[in-house]
N, C-alpha and C. Protein backbone atom coordinates (compact mmCIF):
# COMPACT_ATOMS: atom_id res chain seq x y z
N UNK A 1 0.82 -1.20 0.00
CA UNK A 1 0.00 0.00 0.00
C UNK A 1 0.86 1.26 0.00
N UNK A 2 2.37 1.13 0.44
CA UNK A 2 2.79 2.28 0.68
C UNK A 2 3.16 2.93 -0.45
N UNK A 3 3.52 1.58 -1.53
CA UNK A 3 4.21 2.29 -2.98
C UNK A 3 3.29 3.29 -3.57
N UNK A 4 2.30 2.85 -3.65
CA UNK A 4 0.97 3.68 -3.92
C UNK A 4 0.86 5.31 -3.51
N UNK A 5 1.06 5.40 -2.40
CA UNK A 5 1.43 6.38 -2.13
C UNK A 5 2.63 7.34 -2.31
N UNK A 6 3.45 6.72 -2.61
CA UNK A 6 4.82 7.45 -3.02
C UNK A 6 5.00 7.61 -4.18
N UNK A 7 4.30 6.69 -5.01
CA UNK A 7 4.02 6.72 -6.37
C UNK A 7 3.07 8.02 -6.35
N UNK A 8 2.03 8.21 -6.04
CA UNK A 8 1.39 9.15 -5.96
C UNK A 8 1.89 10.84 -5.56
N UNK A 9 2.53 10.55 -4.55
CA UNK A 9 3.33 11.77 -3.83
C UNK A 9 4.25 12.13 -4.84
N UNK A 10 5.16 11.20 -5.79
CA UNK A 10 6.05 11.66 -6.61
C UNK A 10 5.41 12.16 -8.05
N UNK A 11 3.94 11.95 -8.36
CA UNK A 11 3.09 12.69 -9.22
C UNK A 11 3.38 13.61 -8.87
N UNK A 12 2.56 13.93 -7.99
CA UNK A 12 2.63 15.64 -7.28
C UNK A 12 3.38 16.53 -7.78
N UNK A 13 4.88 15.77 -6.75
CA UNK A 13 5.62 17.17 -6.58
C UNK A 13 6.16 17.19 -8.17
N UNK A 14 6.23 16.18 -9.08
CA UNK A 14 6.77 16.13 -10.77
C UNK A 14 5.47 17.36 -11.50
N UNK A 15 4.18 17.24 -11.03
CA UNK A 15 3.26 18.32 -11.66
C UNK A 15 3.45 19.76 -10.92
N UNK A 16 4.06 19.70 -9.81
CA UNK A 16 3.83 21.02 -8.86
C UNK A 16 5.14 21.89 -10.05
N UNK A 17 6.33 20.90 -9.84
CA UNK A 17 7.78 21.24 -10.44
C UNK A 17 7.08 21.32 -11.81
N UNK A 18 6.58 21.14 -13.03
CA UNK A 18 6.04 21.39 -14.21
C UNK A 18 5.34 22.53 -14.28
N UNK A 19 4.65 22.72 -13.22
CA UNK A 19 3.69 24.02 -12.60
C UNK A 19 4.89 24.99 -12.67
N UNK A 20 5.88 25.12 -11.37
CA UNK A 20 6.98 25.92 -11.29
C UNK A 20 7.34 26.32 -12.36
N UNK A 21 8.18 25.81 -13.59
CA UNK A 21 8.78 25.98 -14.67
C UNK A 21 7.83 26.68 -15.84
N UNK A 22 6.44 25.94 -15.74
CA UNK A 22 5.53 26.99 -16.46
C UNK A 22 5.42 28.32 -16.04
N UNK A 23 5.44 28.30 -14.76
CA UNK A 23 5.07 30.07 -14.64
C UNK A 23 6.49 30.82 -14.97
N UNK A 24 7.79 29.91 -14.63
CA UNK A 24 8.93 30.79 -14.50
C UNK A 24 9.08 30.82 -15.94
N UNK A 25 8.80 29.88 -16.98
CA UNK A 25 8.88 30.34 -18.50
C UNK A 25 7.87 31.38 -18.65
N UNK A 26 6.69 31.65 -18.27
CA UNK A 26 6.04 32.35 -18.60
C UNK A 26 6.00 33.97 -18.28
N UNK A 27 6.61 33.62 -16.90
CA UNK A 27 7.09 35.09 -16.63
C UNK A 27 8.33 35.61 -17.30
N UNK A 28 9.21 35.03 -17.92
CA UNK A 28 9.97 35.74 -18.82
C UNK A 28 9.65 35.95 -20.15
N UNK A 29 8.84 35.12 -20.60
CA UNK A 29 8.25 35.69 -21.87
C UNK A 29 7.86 36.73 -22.06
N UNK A 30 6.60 36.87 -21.00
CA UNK A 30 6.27 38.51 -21.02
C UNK A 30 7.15 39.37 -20.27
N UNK A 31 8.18 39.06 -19.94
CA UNK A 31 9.29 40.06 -19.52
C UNK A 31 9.86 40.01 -20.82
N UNK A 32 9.68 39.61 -21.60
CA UNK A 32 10.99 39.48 -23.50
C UNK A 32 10.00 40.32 -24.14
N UNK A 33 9.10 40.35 -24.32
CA UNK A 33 8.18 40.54 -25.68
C UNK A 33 7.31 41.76 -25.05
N UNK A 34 6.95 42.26 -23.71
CA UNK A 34 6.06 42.95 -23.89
C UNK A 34 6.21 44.21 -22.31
N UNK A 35 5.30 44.74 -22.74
CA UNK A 35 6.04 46.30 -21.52
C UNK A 35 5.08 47.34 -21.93
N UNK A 36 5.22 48.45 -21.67
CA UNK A 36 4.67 49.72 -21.46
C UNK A 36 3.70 49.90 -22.82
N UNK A 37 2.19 50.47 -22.37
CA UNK A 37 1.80 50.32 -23.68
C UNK A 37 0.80 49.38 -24.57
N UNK A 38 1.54 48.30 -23.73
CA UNK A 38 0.70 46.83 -24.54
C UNK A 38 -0.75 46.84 -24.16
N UNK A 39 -1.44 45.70 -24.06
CA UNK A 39 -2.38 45.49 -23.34
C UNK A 39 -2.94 44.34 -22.56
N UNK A 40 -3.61 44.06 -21.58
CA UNK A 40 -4.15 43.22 -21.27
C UNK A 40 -5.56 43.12 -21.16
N UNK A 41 -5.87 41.99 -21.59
CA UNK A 41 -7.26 41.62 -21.84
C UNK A 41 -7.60 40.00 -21.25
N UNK A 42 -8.92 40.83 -20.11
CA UNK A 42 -9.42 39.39 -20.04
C UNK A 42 -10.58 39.15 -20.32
N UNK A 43 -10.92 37.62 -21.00
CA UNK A 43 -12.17 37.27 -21.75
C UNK A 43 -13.04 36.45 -20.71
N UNK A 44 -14.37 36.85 -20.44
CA UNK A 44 -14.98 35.82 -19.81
C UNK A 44 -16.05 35.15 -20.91
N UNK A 45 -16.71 33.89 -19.66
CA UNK A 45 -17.84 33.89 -20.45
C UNK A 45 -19.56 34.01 -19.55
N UNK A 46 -20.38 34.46 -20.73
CA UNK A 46 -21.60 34.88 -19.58
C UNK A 46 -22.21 33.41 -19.28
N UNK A 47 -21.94 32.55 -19.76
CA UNK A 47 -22.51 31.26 -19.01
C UNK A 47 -21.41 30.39 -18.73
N UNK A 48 -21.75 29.44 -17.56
CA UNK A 48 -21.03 28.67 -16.86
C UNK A 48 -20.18 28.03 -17.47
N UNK A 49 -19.06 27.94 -18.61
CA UNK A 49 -18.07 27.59 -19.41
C UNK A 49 -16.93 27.09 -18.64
N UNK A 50 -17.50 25.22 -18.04
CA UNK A 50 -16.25 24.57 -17.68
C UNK A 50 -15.73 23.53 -18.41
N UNK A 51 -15.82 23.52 -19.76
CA UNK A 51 -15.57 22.47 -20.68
C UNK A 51 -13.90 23.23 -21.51
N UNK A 52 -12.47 22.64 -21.06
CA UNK A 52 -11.24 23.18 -21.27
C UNK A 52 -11.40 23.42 -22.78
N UNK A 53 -11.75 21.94 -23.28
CA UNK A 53 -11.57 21.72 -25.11
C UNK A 53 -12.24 22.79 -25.61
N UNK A 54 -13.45 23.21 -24.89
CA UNK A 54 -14.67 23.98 -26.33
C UNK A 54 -14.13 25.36 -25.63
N UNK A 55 -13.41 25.70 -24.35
CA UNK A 55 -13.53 26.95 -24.20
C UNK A 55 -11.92 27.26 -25.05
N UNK A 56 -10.51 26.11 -24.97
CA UNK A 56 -9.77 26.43 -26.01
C UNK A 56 -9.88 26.51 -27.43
N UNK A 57 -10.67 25.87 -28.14
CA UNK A 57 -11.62 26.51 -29.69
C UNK A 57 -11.81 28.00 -29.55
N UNK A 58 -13.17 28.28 -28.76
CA UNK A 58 -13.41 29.78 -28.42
C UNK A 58 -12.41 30.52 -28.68
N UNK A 59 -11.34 30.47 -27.74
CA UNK A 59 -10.30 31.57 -27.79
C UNK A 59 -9.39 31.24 -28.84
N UNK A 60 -9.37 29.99 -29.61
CA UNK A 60 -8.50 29.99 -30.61
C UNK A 60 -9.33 30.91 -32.05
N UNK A 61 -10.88 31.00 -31.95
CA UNK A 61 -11.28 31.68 -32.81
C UNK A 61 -10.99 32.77 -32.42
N UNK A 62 -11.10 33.34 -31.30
CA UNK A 62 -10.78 34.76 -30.79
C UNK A 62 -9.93 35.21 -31.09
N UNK A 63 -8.52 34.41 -31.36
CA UNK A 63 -7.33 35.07 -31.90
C UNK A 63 -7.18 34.92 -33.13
N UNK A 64 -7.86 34.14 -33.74
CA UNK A 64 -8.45 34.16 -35.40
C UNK A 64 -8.43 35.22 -35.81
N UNK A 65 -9.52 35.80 -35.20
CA UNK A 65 -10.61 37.11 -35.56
C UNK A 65 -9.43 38.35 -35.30
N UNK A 66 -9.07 38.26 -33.83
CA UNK A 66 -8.25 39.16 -33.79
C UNK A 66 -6.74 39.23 -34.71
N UNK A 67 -6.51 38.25 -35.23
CA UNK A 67 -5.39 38.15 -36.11
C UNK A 67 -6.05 39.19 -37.80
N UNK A 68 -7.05 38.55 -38.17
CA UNK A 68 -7.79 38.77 -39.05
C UNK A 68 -7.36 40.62 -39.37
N UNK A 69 -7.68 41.45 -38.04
CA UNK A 69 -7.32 42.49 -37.65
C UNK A 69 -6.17 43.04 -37.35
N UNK A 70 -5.32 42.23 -36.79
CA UNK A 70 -3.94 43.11 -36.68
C UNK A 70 -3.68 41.79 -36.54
N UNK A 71 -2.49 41.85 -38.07
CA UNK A 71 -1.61 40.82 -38.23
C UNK A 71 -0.74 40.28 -37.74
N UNK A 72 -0.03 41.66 -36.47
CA UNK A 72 1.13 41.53 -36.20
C UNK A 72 0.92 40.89 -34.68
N UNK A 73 -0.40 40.46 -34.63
CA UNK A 73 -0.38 40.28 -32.82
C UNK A 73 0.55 39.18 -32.35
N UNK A 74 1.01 39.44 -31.00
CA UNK A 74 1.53 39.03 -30.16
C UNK A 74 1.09 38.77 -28.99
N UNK A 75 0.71 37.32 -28.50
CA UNK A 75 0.49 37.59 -27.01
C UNK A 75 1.18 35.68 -26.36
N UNK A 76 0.78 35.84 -24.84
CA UNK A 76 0.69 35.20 -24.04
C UNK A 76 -0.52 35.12 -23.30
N UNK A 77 -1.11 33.92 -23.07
CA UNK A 77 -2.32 34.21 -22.26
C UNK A 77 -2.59 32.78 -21.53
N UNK A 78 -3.35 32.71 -20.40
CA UNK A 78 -3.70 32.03 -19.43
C UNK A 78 -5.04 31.59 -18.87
N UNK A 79 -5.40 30.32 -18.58
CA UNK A 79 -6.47 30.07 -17.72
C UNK A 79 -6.67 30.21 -16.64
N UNK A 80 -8.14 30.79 -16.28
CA UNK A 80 -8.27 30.25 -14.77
C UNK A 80 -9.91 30.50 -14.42
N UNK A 81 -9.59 29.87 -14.05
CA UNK A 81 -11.32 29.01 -12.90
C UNK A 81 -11.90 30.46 -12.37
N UNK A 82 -13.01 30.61 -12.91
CA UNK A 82 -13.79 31.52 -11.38
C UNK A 82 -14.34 30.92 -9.99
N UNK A 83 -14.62 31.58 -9.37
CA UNK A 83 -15.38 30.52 -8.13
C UNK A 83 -16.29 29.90 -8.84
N UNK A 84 -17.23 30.25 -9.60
CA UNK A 84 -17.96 29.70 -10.11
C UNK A 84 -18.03 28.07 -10.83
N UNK A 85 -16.72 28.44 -10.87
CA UNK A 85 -16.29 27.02 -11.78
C UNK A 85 -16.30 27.49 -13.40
N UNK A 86 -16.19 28.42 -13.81
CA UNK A 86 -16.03 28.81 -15.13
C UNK A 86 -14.84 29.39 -15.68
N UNK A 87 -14.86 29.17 -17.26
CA UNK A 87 -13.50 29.34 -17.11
C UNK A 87 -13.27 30.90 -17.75
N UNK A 88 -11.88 31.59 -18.03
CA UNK A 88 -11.67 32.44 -18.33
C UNK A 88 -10.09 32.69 -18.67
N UNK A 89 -10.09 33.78 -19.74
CA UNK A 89 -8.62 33.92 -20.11
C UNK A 89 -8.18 35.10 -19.90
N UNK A 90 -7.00 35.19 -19.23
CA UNK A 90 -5.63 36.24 -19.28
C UNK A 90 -4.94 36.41 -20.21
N UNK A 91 -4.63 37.49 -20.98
CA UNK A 91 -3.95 37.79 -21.94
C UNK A 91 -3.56 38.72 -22.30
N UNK A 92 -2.18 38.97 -21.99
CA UNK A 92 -1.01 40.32 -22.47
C UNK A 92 -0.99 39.84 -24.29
N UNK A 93 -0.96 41.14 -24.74
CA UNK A 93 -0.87 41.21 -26.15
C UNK A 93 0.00 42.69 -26.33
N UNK A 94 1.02 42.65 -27.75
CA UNK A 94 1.11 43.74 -28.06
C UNK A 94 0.07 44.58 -29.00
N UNK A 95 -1.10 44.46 -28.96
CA UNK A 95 -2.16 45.56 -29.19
C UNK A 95 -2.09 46.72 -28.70
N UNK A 96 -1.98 47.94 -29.27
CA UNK A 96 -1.96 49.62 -28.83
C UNK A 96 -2.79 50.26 -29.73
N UNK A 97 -4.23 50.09 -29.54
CA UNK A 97 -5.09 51.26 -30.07
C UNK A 97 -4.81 52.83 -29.97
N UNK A 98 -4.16 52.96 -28.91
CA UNK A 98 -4.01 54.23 -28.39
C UNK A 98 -5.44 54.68 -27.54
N UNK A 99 -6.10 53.95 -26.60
CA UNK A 99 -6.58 53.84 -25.95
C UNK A 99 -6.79 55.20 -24.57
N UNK A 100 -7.20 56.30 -25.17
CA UNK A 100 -7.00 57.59 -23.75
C UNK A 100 -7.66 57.22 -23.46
N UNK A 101 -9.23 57.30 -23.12
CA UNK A 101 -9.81 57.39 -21.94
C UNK A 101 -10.76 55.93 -21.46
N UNK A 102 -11.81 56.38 -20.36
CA UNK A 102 -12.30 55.09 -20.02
C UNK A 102 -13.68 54.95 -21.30
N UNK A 103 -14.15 56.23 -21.74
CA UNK A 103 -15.06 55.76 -22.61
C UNK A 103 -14.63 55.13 -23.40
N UNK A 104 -13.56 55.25 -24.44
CA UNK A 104 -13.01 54.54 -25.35
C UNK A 104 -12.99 53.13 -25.44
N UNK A 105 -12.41 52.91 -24.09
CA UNK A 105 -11.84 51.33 -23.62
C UNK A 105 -13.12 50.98 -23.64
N UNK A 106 -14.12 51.65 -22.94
CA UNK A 106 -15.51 50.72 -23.02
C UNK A 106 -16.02 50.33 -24.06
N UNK A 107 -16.26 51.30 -25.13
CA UNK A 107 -16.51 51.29 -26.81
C UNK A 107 -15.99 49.69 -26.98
N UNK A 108 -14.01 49.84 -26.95
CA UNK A 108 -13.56 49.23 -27.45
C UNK A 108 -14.18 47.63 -26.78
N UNK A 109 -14.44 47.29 -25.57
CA UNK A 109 -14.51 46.41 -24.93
C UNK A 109 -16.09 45.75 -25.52
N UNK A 110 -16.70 46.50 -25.73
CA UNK A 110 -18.05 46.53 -26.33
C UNK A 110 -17.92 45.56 -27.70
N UNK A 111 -17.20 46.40 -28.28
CA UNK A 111 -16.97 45.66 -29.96
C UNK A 111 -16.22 44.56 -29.73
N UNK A 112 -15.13 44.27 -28.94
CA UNK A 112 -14.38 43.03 -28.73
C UNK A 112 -15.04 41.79 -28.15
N UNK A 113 -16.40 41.92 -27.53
CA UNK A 113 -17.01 41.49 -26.80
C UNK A 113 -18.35 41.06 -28.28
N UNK A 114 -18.28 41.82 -28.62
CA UNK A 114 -19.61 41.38 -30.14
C UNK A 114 -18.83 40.79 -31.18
N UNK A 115 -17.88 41.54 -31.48
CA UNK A 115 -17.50 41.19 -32.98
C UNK A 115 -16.24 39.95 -32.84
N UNK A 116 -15.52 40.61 -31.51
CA UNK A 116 -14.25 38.59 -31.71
C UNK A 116 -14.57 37.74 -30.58
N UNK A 117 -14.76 38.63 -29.70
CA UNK A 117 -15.11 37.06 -28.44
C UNK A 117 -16.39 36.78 -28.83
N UNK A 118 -17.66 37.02 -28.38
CA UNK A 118 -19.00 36.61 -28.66
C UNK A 118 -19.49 35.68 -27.27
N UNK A 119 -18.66 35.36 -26.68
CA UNK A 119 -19.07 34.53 -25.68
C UNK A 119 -19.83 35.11 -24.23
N UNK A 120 -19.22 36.48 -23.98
CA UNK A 120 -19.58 36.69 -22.81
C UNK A 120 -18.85 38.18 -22.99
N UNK A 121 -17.98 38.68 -21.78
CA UNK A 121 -17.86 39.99 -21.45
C UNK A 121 -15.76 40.07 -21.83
N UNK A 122 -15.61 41.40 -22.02
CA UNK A 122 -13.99 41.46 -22.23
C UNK A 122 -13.89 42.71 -21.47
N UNK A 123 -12.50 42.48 -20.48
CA UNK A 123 -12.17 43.53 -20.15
C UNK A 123 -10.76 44.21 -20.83
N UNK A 124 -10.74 45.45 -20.63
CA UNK A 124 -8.57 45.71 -21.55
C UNK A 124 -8.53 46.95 -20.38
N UNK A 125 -7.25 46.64 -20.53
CA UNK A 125 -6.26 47.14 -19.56
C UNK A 125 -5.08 48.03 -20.00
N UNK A 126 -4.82 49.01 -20.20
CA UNK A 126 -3.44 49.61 -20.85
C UNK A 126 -2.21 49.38 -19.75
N UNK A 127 -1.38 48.18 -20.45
CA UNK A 127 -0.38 48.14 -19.37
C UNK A 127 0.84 49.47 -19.01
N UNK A 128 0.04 50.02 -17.82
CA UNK A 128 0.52 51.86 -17.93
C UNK A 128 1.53 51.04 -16.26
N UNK A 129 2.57 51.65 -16.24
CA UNK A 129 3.04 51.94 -14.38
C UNK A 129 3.27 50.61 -13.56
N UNK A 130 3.13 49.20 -14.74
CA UNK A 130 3.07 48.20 -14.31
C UNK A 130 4.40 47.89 -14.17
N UNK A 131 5.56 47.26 -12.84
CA UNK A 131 6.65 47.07 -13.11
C UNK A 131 7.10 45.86 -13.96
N UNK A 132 6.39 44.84 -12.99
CA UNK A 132 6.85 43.44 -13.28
C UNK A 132 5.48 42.61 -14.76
N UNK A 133 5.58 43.15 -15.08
CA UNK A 133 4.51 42.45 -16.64
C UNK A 133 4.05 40.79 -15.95
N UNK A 134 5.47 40.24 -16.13
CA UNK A 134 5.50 38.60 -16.20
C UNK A 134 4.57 38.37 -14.77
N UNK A 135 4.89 38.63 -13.56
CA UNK A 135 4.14 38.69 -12.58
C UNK A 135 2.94 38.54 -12.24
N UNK A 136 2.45 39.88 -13.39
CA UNK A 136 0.99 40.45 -12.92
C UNK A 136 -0.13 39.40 -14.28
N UNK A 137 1.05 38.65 -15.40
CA UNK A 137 0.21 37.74 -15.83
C UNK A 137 0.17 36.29 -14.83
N UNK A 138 1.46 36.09 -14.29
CA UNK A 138 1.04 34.57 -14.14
C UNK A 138 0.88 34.51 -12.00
N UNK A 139 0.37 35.49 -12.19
CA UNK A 139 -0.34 35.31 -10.88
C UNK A 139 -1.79 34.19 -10.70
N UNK A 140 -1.97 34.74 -12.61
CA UNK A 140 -3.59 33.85 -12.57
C UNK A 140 -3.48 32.40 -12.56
N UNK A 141 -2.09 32.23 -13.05
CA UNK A 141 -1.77 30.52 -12.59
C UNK A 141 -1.64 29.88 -11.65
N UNK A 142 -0.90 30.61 -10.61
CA UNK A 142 -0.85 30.08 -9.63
C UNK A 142 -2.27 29.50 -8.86
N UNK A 143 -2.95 29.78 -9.02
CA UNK A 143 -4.84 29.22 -8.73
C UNK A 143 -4.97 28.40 -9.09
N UNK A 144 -4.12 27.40 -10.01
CA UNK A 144 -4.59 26.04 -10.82
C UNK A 144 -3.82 25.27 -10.78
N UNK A 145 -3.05 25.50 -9.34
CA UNK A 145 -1.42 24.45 -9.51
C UNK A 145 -2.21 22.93 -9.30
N UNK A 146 -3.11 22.42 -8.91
CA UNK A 146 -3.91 21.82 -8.10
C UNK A 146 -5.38 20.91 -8.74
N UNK A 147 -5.81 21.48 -10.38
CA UNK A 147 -6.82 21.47 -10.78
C UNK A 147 -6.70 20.41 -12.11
N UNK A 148 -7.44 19.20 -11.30
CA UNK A 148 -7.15 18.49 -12.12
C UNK A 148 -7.48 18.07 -13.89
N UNK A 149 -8.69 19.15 -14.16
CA UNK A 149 -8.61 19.43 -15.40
C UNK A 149 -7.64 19.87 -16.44
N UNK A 150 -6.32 20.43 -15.46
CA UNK A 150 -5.41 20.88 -16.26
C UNK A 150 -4.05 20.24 -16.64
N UNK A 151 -4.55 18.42 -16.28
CA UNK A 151 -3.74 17.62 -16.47
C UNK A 151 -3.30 17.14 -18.00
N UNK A 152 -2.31 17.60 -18.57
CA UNK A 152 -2.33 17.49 -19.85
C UNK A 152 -2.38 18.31 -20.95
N UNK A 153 -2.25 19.47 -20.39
CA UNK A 153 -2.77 20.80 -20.82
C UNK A 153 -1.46 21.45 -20.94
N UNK A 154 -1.06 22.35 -21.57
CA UNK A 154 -0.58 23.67 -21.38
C UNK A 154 -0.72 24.58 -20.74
N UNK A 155 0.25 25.11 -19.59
CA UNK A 155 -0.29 26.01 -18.87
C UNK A 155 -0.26 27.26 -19.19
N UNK A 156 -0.04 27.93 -20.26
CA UNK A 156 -0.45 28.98 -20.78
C UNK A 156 -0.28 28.84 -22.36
N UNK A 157 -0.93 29.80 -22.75
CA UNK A 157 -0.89 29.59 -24.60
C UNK A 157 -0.11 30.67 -24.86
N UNK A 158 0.28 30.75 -26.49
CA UNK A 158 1.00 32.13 -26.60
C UNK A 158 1.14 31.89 -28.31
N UNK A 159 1.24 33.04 -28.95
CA UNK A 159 1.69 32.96 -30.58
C UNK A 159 2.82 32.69 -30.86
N UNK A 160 3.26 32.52 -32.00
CA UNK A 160 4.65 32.20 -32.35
C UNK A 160 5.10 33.73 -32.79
N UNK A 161 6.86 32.66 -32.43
CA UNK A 161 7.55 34.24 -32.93
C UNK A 161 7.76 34.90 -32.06
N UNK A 162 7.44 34.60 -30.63
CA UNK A 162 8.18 35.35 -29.62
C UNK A 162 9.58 35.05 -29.14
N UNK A 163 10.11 36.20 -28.79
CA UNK A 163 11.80 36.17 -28.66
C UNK A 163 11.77 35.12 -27.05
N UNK A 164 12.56 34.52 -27.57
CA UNK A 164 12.80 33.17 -26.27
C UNK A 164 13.99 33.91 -25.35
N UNK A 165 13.46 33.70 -24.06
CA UNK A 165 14.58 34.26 -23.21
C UNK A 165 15.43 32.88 -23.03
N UNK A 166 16.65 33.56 -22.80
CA UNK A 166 18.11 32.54 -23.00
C UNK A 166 18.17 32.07 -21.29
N UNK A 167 18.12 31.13 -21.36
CA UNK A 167 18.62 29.98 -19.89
C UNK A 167 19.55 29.58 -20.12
N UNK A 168 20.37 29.75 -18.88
CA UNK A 168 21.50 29.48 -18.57
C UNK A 168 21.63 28.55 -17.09
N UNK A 169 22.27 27.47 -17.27
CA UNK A 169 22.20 26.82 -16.28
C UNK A 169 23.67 25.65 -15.59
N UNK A 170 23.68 25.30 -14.91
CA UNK A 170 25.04 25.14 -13.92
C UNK A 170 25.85 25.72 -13.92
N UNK A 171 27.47 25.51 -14.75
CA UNK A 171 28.41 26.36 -14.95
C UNK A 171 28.06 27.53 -15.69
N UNK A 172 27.41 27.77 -16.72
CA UNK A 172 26.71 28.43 -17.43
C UNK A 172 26.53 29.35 -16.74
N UNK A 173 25.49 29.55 -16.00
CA UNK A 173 24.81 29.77 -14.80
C UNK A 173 25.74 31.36 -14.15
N UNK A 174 26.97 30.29 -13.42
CA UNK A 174 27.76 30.78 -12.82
C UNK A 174 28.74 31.76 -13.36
N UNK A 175 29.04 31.32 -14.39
CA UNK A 175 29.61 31.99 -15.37
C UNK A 175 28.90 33.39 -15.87
């Protein structure tokens, strides 16, 4: 009975450590690719959306649509659970409407919300005064170190073509 358990225990800490390395890749990504300016956007949905597969479709059309529109996008983005049990996405992008005020953003949130998400509600964010970028995205991960729907999964999505930050490790490292 005991292997069972250690077998089990060594799941864990191998998904916790996979967990770790996702956020620490993820927080340098958006420390490489993105900063002052950009934006963040998060997508919900207005009904209870806990199905991973149909809500990753959704947002893969979402960045369809939004590609459709600006060719050049760039992002990183993330899941996470509401209390509700629904799901929702985090996502730094280099998008810059030039976004002044709050009416605007609402406009804009309005149309992003009809014309590319369709699912439910979008919020955007002008990443203004923010220090740490990578941080303030993968905070939303840390909520799902634990969730076993996300066994098998990717813990965050992102486009191609982003500049890979360089790891360096033992002597390397030190050096």
């Amino acid at each position: 009975k005991n292997w069972i358990h250690e077998k089990e225990d060594r799941t864990d800490e191998r998904r916790k450590q996979t967990m770790r390395e996702a956020r620490n890749k993820t927080r340098r990504l958006a420390l490489m690719n993105f900063g002052q300016g950009d934006t963040f956007i998060t997508l919900t949905y207005a009904e209870n959306m806990q199905d991973i597969e149909k809500a990753d479709k959704d947002f893969k059309k979402f960045i369809q649509r939004f590609k459709y529109r600006y060719a050049d996008l760039k992002y990183i983005a993330v899941r996470e659970f509401q209390k509700r049990g629904a799901i929702h996405f985090h996502m730094i992008c280099n998008w810059n409407a030039g976004l002044n005020d709050e009416e605007e953003i609402k406009e804009k949130e309005r149309w992003f919300g009809e014309q590319l998400w369709g699912h439910g509600f979008v919020d955007i964010k002008v990443l203004d005064g923010i220090d740490n970028i990578g941080a303030y995205l993968i905070k939303y991960m840390t909520k799902n170190i634990s969730i076993e729907a996300f066994k098998g999964k990717k813990a965050y999505l992102c486009s191609k073509g982003l500049d890979k930050p360089v790891e360096y490790r033992g002597d390397e490292a030190e050096a």
